[in-house]
N, C-alpha and C. Protein backbone atom coordinates (compact mmCIF):
# COMPACT_ATOMS: atom_id res chain seq x y z
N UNK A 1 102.52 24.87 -28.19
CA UNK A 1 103.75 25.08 -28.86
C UNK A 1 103.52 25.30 -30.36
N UNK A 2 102.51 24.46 -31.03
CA UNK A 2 102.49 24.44 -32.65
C UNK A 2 101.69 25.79 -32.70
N UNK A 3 100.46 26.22 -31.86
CA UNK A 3 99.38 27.31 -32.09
C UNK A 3 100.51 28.12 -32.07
N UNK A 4 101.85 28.75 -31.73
CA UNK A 4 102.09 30.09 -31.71
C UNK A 4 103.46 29.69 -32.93
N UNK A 5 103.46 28.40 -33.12
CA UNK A 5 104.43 28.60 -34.68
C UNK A 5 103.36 28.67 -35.97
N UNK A 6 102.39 28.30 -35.65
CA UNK A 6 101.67 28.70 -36.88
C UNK A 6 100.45 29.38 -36.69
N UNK A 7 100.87 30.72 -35.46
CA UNK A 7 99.60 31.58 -35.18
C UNK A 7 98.19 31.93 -35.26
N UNK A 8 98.22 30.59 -34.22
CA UNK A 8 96.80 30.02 -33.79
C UNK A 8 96.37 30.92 -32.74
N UNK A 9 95.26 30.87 -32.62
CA UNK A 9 94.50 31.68 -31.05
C UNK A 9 94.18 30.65 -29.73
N UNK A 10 93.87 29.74 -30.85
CA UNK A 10 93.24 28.79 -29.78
C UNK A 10 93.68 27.12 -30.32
N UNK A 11 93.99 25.98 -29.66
CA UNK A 11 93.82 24.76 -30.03
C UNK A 11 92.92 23.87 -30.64
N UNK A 12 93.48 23.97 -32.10
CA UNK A 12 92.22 23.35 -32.98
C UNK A 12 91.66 21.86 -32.25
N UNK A 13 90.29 21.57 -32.32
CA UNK A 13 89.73 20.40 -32.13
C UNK A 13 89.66 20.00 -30.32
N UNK A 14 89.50 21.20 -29.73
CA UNK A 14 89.92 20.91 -28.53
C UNK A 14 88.53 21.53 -28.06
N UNK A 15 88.11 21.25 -26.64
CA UNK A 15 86.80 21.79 -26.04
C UNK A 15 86.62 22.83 -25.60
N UNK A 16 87.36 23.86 -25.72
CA UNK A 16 88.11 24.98 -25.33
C UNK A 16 88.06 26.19 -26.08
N UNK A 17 87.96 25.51 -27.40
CA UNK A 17 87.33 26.57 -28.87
C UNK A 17 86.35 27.36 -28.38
N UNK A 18 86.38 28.80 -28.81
CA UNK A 18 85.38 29.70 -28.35
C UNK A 18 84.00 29.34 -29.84
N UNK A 19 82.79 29.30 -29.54
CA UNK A 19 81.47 28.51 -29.99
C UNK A 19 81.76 29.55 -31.43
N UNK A 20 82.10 30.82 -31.24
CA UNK A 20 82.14 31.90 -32.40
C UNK A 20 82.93 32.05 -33.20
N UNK A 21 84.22 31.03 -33.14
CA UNK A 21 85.08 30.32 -33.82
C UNK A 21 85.02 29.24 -34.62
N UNK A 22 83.37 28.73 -34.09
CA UNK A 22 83.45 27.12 -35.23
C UNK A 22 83.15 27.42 -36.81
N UNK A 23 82.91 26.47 -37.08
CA UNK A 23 82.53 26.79 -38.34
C UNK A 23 81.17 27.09 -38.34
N UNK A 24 80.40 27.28 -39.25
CA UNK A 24 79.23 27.58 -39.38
C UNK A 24 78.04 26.53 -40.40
N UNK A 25 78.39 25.92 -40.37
CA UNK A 25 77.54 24.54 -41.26
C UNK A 25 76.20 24.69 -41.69
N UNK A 26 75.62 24.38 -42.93
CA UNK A 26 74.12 24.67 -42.94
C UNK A 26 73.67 23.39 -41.76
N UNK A 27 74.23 22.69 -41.57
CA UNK A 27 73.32 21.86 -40.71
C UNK A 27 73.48 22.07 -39.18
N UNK A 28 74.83 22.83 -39.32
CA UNK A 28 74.46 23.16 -37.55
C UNK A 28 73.94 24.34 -37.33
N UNK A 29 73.31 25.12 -38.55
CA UNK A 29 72.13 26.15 -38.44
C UNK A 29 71.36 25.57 -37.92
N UNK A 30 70.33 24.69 -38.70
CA UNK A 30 69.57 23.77 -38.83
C UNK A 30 69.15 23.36 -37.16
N UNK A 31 70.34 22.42 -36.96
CA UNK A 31 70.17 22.14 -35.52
C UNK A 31 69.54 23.16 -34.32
N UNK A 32 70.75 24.25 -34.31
CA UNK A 32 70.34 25.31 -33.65
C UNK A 32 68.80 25.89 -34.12
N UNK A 33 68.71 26.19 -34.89
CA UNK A 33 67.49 26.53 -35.26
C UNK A 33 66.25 25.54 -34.48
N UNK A 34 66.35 24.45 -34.58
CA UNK A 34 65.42 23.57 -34.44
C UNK A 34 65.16 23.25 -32.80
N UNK A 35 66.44 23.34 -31.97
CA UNK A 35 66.81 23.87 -30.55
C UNK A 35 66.00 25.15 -30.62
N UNK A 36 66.27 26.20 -30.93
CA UNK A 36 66.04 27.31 -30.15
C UNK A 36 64.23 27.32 -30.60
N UNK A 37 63.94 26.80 -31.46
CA UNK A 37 62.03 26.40 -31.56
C UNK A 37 61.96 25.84 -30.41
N UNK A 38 62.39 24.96 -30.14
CA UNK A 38 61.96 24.11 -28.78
C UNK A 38 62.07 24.49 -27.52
N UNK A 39 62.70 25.92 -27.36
CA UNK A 39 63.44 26.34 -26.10
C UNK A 39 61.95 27.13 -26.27
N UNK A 40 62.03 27.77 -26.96
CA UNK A 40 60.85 29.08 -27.61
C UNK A 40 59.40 28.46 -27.17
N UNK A 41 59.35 27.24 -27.27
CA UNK A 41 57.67 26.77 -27.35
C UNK A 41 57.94 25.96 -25.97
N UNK A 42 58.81 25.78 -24.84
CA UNK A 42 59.10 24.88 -23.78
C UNK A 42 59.16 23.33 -23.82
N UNK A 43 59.50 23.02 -25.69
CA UNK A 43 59.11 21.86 -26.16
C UNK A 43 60.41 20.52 -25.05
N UNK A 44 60.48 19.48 -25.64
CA UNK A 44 61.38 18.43 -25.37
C UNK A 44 61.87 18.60 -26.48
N UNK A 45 63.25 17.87 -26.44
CA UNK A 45 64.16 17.82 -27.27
C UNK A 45 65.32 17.01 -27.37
N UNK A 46 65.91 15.68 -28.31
CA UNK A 46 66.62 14.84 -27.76
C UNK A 46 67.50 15.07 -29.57
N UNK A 47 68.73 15.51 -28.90
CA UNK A 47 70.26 15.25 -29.87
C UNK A 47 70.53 13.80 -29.81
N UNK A 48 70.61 13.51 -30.86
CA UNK A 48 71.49 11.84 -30.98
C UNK A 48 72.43 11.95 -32.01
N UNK A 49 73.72 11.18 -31.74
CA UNK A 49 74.33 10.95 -32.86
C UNK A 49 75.31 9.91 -32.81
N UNK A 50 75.85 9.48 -33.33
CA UNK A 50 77.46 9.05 -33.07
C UNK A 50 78.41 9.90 -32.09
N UNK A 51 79.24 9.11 -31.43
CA UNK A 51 80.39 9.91 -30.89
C UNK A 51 81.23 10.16 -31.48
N UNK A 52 81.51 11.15 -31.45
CA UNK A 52 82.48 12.65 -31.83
C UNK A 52 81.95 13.30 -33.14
N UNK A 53 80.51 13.21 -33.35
CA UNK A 53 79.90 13.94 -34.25
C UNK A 53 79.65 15.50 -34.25
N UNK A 54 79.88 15.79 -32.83
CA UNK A 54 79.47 17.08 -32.16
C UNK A 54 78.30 17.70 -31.74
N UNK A 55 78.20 16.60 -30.96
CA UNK A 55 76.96 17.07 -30.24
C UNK A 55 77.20 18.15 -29.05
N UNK A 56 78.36 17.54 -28.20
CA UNK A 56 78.34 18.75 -26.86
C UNK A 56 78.81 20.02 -27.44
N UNK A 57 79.52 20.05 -28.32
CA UNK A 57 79.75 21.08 -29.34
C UNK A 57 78.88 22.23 -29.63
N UNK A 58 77.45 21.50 -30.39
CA UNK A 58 76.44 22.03 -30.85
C UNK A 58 75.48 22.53 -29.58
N UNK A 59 75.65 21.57 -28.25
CA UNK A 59 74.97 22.38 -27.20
C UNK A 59 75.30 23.34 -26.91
N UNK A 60 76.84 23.66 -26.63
CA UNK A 60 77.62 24.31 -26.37
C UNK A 60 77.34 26.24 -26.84
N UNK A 61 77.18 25.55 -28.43
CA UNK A 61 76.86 26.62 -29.18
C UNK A 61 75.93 27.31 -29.00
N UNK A 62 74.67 26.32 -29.07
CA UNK A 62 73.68 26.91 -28.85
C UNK A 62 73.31 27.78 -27.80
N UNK A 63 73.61 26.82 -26.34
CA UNK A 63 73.50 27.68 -25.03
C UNK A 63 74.20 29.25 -24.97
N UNK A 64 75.81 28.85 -26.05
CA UNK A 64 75.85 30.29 -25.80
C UNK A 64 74.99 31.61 -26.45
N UNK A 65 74.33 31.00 -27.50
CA UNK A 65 73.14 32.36 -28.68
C UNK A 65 72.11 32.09 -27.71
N UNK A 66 71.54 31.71 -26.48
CA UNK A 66 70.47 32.12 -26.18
C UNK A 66 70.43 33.05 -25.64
N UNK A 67 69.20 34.03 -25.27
CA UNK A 67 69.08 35.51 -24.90
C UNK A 67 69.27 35.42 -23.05
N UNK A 68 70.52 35.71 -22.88
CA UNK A 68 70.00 35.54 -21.32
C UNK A 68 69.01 36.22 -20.23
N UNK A 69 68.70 36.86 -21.34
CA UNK A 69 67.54 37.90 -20.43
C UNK A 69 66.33 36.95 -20.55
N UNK A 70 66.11 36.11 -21.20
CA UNK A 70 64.63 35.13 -21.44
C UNK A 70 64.99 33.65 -21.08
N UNK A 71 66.31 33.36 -21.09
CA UNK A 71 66.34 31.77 -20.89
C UNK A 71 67.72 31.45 -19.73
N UNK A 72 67.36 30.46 -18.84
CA UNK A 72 68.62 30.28 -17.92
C UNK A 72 69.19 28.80 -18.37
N UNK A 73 69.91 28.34 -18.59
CA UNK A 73 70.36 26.94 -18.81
C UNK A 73 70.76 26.17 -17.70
N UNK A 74 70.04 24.99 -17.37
CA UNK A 74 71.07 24.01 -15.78
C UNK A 74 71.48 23.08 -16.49
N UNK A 75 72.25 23.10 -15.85
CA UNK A 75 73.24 21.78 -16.90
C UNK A 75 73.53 20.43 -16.07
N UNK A 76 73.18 19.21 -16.23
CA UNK A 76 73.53 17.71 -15.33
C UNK A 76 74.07 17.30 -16.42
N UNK A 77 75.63 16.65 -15.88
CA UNK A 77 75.69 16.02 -16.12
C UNK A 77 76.66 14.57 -15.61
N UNK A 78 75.77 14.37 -14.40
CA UNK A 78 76.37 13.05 -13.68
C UNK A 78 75.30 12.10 -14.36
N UNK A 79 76.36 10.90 -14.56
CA UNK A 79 75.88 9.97 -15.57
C UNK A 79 74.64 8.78 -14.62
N UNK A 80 74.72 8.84 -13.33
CA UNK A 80 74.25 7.99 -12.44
C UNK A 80 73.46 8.68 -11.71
N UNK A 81 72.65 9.57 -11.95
CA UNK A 81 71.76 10.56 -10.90
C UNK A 81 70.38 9.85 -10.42
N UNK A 82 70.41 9.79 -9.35
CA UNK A 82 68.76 9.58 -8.78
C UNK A 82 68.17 10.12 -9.08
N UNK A 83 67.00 9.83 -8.84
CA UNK A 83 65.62 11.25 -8.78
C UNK A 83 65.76 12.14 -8.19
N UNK A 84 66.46 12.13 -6.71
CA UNK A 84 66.30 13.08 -6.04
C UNK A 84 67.58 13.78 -6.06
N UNK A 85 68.79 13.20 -6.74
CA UNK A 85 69.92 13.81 -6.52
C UNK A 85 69.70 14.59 -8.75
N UNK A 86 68.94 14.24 -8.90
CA UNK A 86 68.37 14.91 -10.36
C UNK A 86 67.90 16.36 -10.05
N UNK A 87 66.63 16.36 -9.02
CA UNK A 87 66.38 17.60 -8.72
C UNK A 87 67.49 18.33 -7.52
N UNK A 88 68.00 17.94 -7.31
CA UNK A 88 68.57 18.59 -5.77
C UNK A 88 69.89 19.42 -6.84
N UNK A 89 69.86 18.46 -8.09
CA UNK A 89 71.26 19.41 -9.06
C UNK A 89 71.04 20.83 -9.55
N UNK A 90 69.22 20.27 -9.84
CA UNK A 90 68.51 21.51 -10.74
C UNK A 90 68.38 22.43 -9.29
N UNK A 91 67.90 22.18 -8.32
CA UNK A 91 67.69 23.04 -7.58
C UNK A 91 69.07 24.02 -6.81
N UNK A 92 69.87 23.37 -6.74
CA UNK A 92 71.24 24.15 -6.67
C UNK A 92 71.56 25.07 -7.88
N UNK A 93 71.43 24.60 -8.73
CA UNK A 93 71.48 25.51 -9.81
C UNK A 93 70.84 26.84 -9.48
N UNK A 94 69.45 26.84 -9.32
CA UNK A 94 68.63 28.06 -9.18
C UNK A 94 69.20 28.70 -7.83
N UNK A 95 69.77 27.84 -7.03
CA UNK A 95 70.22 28.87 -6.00
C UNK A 95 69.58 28.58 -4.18
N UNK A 96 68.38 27.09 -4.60
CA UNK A 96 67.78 26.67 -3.49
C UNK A 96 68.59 25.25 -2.72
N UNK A 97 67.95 25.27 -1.75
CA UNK A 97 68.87 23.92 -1.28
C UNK A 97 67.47 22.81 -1.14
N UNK A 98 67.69 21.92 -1.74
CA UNK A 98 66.97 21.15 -2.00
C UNK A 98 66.25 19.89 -1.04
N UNK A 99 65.13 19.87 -0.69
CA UNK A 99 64.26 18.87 0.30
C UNK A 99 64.79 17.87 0.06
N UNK A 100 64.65 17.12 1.37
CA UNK A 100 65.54 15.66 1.16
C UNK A 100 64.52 14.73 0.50
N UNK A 101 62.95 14.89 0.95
CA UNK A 101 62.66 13.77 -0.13
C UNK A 101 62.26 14.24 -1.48
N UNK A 102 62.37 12.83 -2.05
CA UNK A 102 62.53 13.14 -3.81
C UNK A 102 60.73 13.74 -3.85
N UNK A 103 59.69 13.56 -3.52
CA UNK A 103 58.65 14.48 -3.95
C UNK A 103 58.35 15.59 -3.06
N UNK A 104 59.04 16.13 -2.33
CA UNK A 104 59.29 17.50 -1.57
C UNK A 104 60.33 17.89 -2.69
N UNK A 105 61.41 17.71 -3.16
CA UNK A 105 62.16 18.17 -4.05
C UNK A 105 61.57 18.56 -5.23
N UNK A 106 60.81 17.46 -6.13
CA UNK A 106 60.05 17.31 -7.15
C UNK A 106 59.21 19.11 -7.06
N UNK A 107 58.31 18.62 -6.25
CA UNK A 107 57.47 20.03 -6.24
C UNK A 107 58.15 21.42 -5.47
N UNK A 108 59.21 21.26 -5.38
CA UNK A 108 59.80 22.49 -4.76
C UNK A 108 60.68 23.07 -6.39
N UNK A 109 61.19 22.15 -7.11
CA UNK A 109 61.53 22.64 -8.74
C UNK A 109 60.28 22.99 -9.15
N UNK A 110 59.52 22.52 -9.25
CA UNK A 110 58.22 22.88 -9.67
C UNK A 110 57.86 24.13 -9.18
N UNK A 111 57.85 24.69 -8.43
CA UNK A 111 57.30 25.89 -7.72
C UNK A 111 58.42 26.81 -8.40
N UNK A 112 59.69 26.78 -8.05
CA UNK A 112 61.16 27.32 -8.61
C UNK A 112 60.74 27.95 -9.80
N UNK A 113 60.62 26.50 -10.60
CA UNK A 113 60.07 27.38 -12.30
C UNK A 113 59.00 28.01 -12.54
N UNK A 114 58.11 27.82 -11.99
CA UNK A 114 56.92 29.00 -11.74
C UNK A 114 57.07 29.93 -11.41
N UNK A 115 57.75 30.29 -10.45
CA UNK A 115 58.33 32.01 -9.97
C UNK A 115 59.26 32.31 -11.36
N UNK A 116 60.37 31.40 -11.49
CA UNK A 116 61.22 31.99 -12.62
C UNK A 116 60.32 32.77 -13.81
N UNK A 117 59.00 31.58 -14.19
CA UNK A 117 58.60 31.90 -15.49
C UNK A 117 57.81 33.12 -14.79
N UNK A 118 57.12 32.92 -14.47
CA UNK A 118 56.18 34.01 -13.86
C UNK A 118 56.63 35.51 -13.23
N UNK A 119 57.33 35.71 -12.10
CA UNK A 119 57.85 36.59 -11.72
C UNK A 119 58.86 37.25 -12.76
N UNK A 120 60.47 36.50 -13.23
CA UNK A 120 61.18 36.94 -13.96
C UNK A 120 60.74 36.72 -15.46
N UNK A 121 60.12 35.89 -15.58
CA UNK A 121 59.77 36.05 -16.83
C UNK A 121 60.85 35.24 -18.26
N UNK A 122 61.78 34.22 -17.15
CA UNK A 122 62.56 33.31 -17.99
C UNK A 122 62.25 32.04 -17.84
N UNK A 123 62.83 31.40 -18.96
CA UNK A 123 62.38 30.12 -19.33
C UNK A 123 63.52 29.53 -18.77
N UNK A 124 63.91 28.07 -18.02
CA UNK A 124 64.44 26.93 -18.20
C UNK A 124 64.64 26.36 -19.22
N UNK A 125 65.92 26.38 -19.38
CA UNK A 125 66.54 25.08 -20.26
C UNK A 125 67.08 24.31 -19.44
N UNK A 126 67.51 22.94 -19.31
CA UNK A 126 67.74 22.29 -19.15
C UNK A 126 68.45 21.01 -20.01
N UNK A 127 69.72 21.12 -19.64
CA UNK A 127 70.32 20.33 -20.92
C UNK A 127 71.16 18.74 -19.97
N UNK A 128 70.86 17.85 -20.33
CA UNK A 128 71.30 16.20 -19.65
C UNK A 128 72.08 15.71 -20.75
N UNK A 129 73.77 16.29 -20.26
CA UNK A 129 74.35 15.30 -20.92
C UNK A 129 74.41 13.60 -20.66
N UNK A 130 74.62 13.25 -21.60
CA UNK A 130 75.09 11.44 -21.55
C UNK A 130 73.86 11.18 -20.82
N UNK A 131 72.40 11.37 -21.54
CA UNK A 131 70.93 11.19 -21.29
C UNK A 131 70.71 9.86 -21.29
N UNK A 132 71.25 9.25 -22.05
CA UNK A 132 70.75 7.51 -22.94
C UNK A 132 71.25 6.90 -21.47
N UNK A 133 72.20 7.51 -20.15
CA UNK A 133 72.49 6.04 -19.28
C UNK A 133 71.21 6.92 -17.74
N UNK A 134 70.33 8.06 -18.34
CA UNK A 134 69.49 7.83 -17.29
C UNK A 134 68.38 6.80 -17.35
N UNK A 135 67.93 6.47 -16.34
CA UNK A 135 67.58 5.44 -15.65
C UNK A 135 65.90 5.80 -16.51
N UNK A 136 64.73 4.76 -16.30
CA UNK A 136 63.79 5.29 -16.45
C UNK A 136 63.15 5.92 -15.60
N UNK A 137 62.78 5.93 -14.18
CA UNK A 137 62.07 6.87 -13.41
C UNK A 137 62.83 8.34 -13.58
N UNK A 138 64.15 8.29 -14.26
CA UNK A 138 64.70 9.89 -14.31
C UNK A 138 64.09 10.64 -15.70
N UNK A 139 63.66 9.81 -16.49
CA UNK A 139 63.27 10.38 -17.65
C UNK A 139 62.32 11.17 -17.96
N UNK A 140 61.57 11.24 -17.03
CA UNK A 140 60.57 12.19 -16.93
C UNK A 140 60.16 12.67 -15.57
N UNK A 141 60.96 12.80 -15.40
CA UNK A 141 61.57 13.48 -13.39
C UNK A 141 61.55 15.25 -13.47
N UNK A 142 61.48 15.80 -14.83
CA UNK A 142 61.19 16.97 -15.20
C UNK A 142 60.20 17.59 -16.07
N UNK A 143 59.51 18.35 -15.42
CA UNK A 143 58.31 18.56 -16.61
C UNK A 143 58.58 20.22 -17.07
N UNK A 144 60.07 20.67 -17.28
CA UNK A 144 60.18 21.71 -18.03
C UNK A 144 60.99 21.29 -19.31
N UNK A 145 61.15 22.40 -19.70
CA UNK A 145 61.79 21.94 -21.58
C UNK A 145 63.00 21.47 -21.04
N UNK A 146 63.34 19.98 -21.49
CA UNK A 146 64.86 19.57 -21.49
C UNK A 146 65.90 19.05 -23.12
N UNK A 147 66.16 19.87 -23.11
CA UNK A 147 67.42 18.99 -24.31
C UNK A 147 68.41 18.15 -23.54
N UNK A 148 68.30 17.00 -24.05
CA UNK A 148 68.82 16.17 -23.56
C UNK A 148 70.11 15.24 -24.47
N UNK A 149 71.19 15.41 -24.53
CA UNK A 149 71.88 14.73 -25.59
C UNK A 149 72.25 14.12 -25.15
N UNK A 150 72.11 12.91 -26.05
CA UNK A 150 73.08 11.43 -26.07
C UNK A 150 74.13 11.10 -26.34
């Protein structure tokens, strides 16, 4: 009702904002910048901040400037994931249906991203929202580049 009395496009402060609409901050250059090194080199990568600093924001952003011809993004984010219901997410993503046990799964992502990188020639991203409530055996349940925000 207020966006079309004071001819808005979109609802300020809302999740819904198109990424090319935000502002442009030297520090959420910065960020992005420092993301897309890490996507670039298959590094790890962990956002922290306070809540409502803008972090899913800044993922947001980022995922959308990556080249989709070189990088695919899977996105988790159930806050309670197993190991095996960790890979069985990633592996739906790519389009496979995932082995019931967690190290038939394990090495069946594993193989997944090898054809991706190899055959197509794209990288995995992998982004874990609300990272800080996985478990420890999930924390390193992936051995491709993950940004992971907290």
């Amino acid at each position: 009702m207020f966006e079309a009395a004071y001819g808005m496009e979109n609802t300020p402060f809302s999740r819904d904002v198109p990424t090319d609409k935000l502002y442009d901050s030297p520090m959420m250059q910065e960020i992005l910048g420092r993301l897309k090194y890490a996507a670039e080199r298959q590094m790890f990568a962990v956002l922290t901040g306070d809540c409502g600093t803008g972090k899913t924001t800044t993922i947001r952003r980022f995922v959308d400037r990556l080249d989709k011809g070189k990088f695919q993004v899977l996105y988790l984010s159930d806050l309670k994931l197993t190991p095996r219901h960790f890979y069985k997410g990633l592996l739906e993503q790519l389009g496979s249906e995932a082995k019931f046990y967690r190290g038939d799964a394990k090495r069946q992502l594993q193989r997944e991203i090898e054809l991706m990188r190899g055959i197509r020639g794209i990288q995995p991203v992998v982004v874990v929202d609300e990272a800080h409530l996985l478990d420890k055996e999930n924390s390193g349940a992936c051995h491709s580049p993950i940004f992971v925000e907290d």
